[in-house]
Structures are given as C-alpha cells and as structure tokens.
Protein backbone atom coordinates (compact mmCIF):
# COMPACT_ATOMS: atom_id res chain seq x y z
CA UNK A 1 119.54 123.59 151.03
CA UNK A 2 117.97 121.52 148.15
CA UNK A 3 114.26 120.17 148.87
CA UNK A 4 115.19 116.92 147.97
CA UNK A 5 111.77 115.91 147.20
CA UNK A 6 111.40 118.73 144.66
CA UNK A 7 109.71 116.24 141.70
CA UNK A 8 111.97 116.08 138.57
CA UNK A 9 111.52 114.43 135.37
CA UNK A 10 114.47 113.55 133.63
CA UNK A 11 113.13 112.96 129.61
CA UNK A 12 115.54 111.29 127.16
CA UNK A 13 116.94 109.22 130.06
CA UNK A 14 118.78 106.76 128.18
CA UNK A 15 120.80 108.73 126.22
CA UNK A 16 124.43 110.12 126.40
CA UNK A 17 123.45 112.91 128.17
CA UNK A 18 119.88 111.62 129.92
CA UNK A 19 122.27 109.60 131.72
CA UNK A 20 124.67 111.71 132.97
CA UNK A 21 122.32 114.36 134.29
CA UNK A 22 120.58 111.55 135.99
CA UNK A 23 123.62 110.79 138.18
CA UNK A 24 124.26 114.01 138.34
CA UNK A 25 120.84 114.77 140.11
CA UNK A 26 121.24 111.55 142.09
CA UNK A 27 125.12 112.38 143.53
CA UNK A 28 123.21 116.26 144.32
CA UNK A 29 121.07 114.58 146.95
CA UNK A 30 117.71 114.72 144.89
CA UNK A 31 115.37 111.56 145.37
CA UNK A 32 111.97 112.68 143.69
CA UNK A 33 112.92 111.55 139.97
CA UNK A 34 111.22 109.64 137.49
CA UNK A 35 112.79 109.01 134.05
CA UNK A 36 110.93 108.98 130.60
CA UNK A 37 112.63 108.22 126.84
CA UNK A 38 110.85 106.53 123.82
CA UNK A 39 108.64 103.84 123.70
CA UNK A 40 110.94 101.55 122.57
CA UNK A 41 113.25 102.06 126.09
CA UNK A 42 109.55 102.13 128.23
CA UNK A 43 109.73 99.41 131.21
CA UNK A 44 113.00 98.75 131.34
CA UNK A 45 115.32 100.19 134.13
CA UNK A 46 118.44 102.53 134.46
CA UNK A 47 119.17 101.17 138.25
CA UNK A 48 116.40 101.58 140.35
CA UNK A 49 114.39 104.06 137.98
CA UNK A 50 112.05 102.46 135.78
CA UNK A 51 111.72 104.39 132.06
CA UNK A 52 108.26 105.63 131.36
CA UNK A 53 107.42 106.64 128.15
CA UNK A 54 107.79 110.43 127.31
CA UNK A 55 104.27 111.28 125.78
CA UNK A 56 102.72 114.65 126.41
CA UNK A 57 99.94 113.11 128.51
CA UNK A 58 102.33 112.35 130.73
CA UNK A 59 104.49 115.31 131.22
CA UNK A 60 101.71 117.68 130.98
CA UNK A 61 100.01 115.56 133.83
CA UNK A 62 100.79 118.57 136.60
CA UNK A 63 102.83 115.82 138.88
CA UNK A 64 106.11 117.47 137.96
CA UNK A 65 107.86 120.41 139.11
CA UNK A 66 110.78 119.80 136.81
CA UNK A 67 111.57 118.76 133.57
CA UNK A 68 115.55 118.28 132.03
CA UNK A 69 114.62 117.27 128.72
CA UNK A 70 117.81 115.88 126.59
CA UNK A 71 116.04 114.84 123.21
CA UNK A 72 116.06 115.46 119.80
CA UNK A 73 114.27 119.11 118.49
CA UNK A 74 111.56 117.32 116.96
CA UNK A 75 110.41 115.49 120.26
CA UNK A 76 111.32 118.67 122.01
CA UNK A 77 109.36 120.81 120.21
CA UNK A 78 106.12 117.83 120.69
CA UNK A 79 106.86 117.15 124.17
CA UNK A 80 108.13 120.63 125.96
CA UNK A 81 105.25 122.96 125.10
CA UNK A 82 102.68 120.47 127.30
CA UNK A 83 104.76 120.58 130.40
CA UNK A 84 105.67 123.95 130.06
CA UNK A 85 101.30 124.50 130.45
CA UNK A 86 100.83 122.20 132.89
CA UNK A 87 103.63 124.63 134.91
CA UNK A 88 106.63 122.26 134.83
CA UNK A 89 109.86 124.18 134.63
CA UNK A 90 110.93 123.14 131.45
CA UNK A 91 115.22 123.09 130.83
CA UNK A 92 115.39 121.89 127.40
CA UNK A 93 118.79 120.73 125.88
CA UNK A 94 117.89 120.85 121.95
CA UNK A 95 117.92 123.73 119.67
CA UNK A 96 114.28 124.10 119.19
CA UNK A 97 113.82 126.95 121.24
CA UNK A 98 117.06 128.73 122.15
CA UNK A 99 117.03 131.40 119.09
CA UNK A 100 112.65 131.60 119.89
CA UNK A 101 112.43 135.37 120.96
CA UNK A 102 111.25 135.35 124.82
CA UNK A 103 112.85 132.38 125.47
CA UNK A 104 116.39 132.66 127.78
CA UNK A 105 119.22 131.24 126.55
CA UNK A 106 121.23 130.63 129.59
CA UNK A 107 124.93 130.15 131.15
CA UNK A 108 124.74 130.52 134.53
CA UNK A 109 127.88 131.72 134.62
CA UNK A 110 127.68 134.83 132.11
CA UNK A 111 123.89 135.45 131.67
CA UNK A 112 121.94 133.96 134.83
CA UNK A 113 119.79 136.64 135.73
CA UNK A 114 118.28 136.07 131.99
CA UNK A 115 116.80 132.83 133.46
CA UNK A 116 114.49 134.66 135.58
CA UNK A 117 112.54 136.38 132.28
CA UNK A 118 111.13 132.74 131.66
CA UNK A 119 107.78 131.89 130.29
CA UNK A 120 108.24 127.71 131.74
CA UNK A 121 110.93 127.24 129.24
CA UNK A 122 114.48 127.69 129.48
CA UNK A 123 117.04 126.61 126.17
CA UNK A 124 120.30 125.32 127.50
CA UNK A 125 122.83 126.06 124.60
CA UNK A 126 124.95 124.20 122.56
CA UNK A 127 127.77 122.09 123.73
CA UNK A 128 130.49 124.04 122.27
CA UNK A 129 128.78 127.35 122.58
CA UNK A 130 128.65 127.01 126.56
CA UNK A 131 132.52 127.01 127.41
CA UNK A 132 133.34 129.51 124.32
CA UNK A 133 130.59 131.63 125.93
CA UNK A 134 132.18 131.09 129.55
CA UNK A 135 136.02 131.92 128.00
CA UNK A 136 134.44 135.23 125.86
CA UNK A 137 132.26 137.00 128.79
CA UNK A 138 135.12 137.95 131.02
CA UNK A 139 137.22 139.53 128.10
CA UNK A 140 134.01 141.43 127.08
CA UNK A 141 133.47 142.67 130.25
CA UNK A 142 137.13 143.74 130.25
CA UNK A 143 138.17 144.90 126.83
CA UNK A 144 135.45 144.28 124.72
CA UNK A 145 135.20 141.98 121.31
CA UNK A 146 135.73 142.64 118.00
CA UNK A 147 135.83 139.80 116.60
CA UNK A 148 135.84 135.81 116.99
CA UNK A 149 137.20 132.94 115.24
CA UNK A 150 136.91 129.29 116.67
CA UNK A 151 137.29 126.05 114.99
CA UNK A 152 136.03 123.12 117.47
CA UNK A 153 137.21 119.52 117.51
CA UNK A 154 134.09 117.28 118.74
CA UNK A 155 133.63 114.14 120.22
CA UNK A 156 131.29 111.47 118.90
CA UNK A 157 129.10 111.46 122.28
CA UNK A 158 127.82 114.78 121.00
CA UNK A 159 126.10 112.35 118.18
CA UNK A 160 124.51 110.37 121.28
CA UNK A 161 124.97 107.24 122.43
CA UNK A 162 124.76 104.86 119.15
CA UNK A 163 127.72 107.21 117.62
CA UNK A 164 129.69 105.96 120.53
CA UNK A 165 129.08 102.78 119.55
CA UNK A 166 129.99 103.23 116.39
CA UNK A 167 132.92 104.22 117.41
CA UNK A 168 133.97 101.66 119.53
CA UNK A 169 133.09 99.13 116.62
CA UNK A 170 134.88 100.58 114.00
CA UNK A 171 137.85 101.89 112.92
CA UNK A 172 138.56 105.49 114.62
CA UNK A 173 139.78 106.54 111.32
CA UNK A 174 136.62 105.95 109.91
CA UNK A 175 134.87 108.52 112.36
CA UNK A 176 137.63 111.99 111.78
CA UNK A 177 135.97 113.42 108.92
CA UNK A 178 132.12 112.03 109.28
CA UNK A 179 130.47 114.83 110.14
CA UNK A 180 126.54 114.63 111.15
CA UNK A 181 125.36 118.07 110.76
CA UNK A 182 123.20 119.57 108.58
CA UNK A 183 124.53 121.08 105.38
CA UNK A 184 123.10 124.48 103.59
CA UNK A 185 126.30 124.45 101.12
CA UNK A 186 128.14 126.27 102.75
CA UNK A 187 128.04 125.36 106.78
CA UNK A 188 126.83 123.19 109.08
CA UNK A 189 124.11 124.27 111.44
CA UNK A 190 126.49 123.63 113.95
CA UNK A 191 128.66 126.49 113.10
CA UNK A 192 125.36 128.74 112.84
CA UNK A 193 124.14 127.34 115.89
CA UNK A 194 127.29 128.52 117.44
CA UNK A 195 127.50 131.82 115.89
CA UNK A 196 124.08 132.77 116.65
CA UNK A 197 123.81 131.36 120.09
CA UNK A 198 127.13 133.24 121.15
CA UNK A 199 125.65 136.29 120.18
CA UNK A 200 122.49 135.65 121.67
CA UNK A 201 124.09 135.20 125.36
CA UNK A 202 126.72 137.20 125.40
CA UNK A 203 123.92 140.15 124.13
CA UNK A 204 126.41 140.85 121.16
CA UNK A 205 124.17 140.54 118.05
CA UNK A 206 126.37 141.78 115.89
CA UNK A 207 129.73 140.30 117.12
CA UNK A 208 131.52 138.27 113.73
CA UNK A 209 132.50 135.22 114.83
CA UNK A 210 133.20 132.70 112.17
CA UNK A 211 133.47 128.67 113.21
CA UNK A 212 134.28 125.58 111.43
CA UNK A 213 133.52 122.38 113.63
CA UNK A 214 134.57 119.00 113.17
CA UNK A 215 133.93 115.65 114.70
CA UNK A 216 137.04 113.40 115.88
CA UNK A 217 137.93 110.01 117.44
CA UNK A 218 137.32 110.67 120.96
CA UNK A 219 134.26 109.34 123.46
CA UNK A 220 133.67 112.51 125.42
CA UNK A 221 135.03 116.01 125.60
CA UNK A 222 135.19 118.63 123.39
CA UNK A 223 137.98 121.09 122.67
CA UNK A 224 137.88 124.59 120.81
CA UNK A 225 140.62 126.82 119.39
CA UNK A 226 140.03 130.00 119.80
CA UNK A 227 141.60 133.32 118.10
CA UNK A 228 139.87 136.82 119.54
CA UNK A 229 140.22 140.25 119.07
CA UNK A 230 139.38 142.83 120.97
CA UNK A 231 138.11 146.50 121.16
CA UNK A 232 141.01 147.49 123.59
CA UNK A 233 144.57 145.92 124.13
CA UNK A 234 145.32 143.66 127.15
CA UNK A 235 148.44 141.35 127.66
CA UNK A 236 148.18 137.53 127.24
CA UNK A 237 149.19 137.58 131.34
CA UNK A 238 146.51 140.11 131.98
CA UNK A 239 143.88 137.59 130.25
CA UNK A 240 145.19 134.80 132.10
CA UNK A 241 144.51 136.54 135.54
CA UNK A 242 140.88 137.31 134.19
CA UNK A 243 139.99 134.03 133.09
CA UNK A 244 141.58 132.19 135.87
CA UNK A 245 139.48 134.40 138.07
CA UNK A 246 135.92 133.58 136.01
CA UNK A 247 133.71 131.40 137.34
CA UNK A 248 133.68 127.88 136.29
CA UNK A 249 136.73 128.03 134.31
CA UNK A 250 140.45 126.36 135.06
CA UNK A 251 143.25 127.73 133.67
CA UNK A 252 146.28 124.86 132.64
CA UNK A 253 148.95 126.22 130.76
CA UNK A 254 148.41 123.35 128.33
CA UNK A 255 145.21 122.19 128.59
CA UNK A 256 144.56 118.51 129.17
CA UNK A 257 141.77 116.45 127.70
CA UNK A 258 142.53 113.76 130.22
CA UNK A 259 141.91 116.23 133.30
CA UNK A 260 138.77 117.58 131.41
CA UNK A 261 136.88 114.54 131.41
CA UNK A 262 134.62 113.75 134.54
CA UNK A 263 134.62 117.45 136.01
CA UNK A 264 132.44 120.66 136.06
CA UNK A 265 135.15 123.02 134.71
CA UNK A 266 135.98 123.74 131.78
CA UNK A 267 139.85 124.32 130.91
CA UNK A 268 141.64 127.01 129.03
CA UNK A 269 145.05 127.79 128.65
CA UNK A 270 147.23 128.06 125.73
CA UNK A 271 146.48 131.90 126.20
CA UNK A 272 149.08 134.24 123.90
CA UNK A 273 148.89 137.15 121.55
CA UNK A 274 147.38 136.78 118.47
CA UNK A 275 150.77 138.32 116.03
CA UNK A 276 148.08 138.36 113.12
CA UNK A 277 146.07 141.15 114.01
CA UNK A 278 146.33 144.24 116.57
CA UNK A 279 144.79 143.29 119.87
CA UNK A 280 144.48 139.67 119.14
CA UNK A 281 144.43 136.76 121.78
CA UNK A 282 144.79 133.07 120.49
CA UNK A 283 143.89 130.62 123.13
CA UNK A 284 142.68 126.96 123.48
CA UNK A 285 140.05 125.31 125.50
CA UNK A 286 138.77 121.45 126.29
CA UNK A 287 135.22 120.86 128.10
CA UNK A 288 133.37 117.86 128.97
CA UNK A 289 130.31 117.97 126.59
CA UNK A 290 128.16 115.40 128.58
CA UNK A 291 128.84 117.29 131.77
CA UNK A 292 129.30 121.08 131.35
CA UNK A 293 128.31 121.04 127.88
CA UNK A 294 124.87 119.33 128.18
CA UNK A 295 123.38 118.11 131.69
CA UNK A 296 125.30 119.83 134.32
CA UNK A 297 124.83 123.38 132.60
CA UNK A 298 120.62 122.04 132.54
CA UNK A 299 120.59 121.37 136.35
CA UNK A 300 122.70 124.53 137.17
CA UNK A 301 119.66 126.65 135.24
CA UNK A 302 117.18 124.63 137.28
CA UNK A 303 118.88 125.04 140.66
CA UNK A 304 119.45 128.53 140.45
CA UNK A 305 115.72 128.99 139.37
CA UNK A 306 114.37 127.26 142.65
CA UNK A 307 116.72 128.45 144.76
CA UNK A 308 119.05 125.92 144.94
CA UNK A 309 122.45 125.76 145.02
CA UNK A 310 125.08 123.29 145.92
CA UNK A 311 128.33 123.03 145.96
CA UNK A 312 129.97 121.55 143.00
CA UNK A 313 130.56 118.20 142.77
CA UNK A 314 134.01 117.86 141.79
C-alpha cells in the first residue's frame, strides 16, 4: 500500500501535463499534495489546491518528499537542483537532464531498475520516445535491432496548454505544418531528442534510428509509424505475440486514437513485414502524451522508487 500522506509537490501545476498528473495522484489515493507554477498562476486554485509559487526557496525548504516537476528546461534546470539538495526525490519531465551522465533516464517498463542508480534526480523522457521505447525493448530482447526509422504525428498539447488554445481558436489547418521545435538546419531537437534518448534507455548507443516529427490538428495523443529491422528474423505473428505480451502495451489490429485517449496503455498494431529490407517489421502505434507520455510515466518512476505500487487506473 501507498502512504498516502507521503508529501508531494506537483511544480508546473497548471499546465497540460501539471494537471493531469495532479488527478492522476489524486484518483491514486494520495492526499499530501501541494501545487506550485509561476508567479503569475500564485494564489489562485486548481480545486481545492491553492498554487504556490515555484521558487527554489520553496522547494528546497526540506518539507517535501516528492517533487513531479512538468516545466520548461530553463525553470527545470533553476528549480530541480535545490530540491534535489534539500533530499526531495526529484522526477523531472523536461530535457534538461535526461542525456546528463549519472542521471537515469527511465521507463518503468524497459529500464526500471536504472531508477535505483539516482543521485535525487530522475529524467522522465520524451513523449514520443516513451511508447517507441516500450514497442522496441521486447523485440531487442528477442531478435535484436538493427536499425530504426519512425516518423511521429504530434498533438498540439505537447506545445502545452496555450497551443491548445490556439488550436481551438483557429483554423486546424493553420496548426498541420507549424512546427515549434528548435531548428539546427537540418532537424529539430525533437528528432535528436528522440534519437538520443532511445538509445540512452534501451542501452543501444549506437542503434541508427532516424525520425522526422511533425505536429497535427489533434488535442491529445500522439501516434508514431514505425519501420524496424532487426539482427535476426521473426514473423509479423511472432511480434504480435511479443508485444501483446509486454507490459503496458495493447495490441489493436488497427490502432485507434479514439481508444488511446484517457488510458495508461499505449496501442500498437498495424504490425507486418517490412518488404523493403531483410528482417524488417513496419508497425504503427498511438499513445496518450499527457498520460503515458508525460505524468503517468513521472508517478510510475516515483512509485516504484518508494515502494509503491498500485494498480492501474484504467
């Protein structure tokens, strides 16, 4: 069981994901929680819980136990390293620390004992990388990879909660080919952040794996195609039995963003040989980025760190 009082700061409350891990911790049975975002949000309520502001006087005040930050790298980078000193376990959802060396990148998942080698801060990956990640360890462990090509199709929550709004105010045709990434001229950081951070977690640091991502006209849930090859050869049935047995995944023979939304799986399906290459598997998968993608990946971390575990909630 839980220790419901367990004392849990949720930073970045406000946002997309802030509030979603929020409920999250609330429908989990936790009751000890106090929520922090900018100064601008300070005072002001989400239900019950009044927003504090996120300074690093207050985090690194040693009244916490737990911290699930979901903020920008910047403030992450300002605001984890005094919590993580004042020894608050630290789950932090931006990219400022998941490629630091001696920091764990983690899905439960596929690399959960990693967790464990903690110095107070854990990086929760990428949105897109955690499901690819889920899809790509059991096929390692089976036939191993030689290669990975993905191109993603994002929602605008992955922006945060003002490019939902844009959204909803504007044309949706407006929103298919903005993309909100950082540019080197010739990727986004998204598609390094995915490269990198696959090979990070799945311990393959050499792995190719080449990604385009785009944003489209949808609220919440991200999907990925997927083309793989792999060391050995295994039949597009024999992947389908592996994957359907792998934790946290559901297998649908055509995946459906409509059951994706709202749950803690994430779905793949699609699954068929790749006639391009020898030993190639083509397959498609849809997440939801708010849930498994961002908060509920943070609070698995946590849980497993102190012991917790519940059931899951959907």
């Amino acid at each position: 069981m839980i220790d419901p009082e367990l004392r849990i700061g949720v930073v970045g409350a406000t946002g997309a994901v802030g509030r979603v891990t929020l409920q999250l911790l609330v429908d989990r049975g936790y009751t000890n929680i106090r929520t922090f975002a900018s100064w601008r949000s300070a005072g002001g309520h989400l239900g019950t819980f009044e927003v504090e502001e996120a300074t690093p006087l207050a985090l690194g005040a040693g009244d916490l136990d737990l911290c699930l930050f979901s903020i920008g790298t910047h403030w992450s980078r300002e605001l984890v390293p005094p919590a993580a000193a004042a020894g608050v376990l630290c789950i932090d959802k931006s990219s400022a620390f998941r490629l630091q060396d001696g920091t764990p990148l983690v899905v439960p998942e596929v690399n959960g004992e990693r967790a464990f080698e903690h110095s107070g801060i854990v990086a929760n990956p990428n949105c897109c990388t955690i499901p690819l990640t889920m899809v790509l360890a059991p096929l390692r462990d089976a036939v191993g990879l030689k290669n990975v090509r993905v191109a993603t199709y994002q929602s605008v929550s992955g922006a945060g909660s003002e490019a939902i709004e844009d959204l909803r105010g504007e044309g949706a045709d407006d929103h298919l080919l903005r993309m909100d990434w950082e540019f080197d001229g010739t990727e986004f950081d998204e598609e390094t952040k995915l490269r990198e951070e696959t090979r990070k977690i799945l311990e393959l640091p050499q792995l190719p794996i080449s990604a385009t991502c785009v944003r489209v006209p949808v609220v919440v849930g991200h999907a990925e195609a997927v083309w793989i090859e792999t060391e050995e050869p295994i039949a597009p049935e024999h992947a389908e039995r592996l994957l359907a047995a792998a934790p946290g995944l559901r297998l649908e023979q055509v995946p459906s963003h409509g059951h994706a939304i709202g749950i803690d799986h994430v779905i793949v399906g699609r699954i068929r040989a790749d006639q391009g290459v020898e030993n190639g598997l083509v397959l498609f998968l849809i997440s939801d980025n708010l849930r498994k993608g961002a908060a509920l990946n943070a609070i698995q971390i946590a849980e497993l760190l102190v012991g917790a575990s519940l059931p899951s909630s959907s």
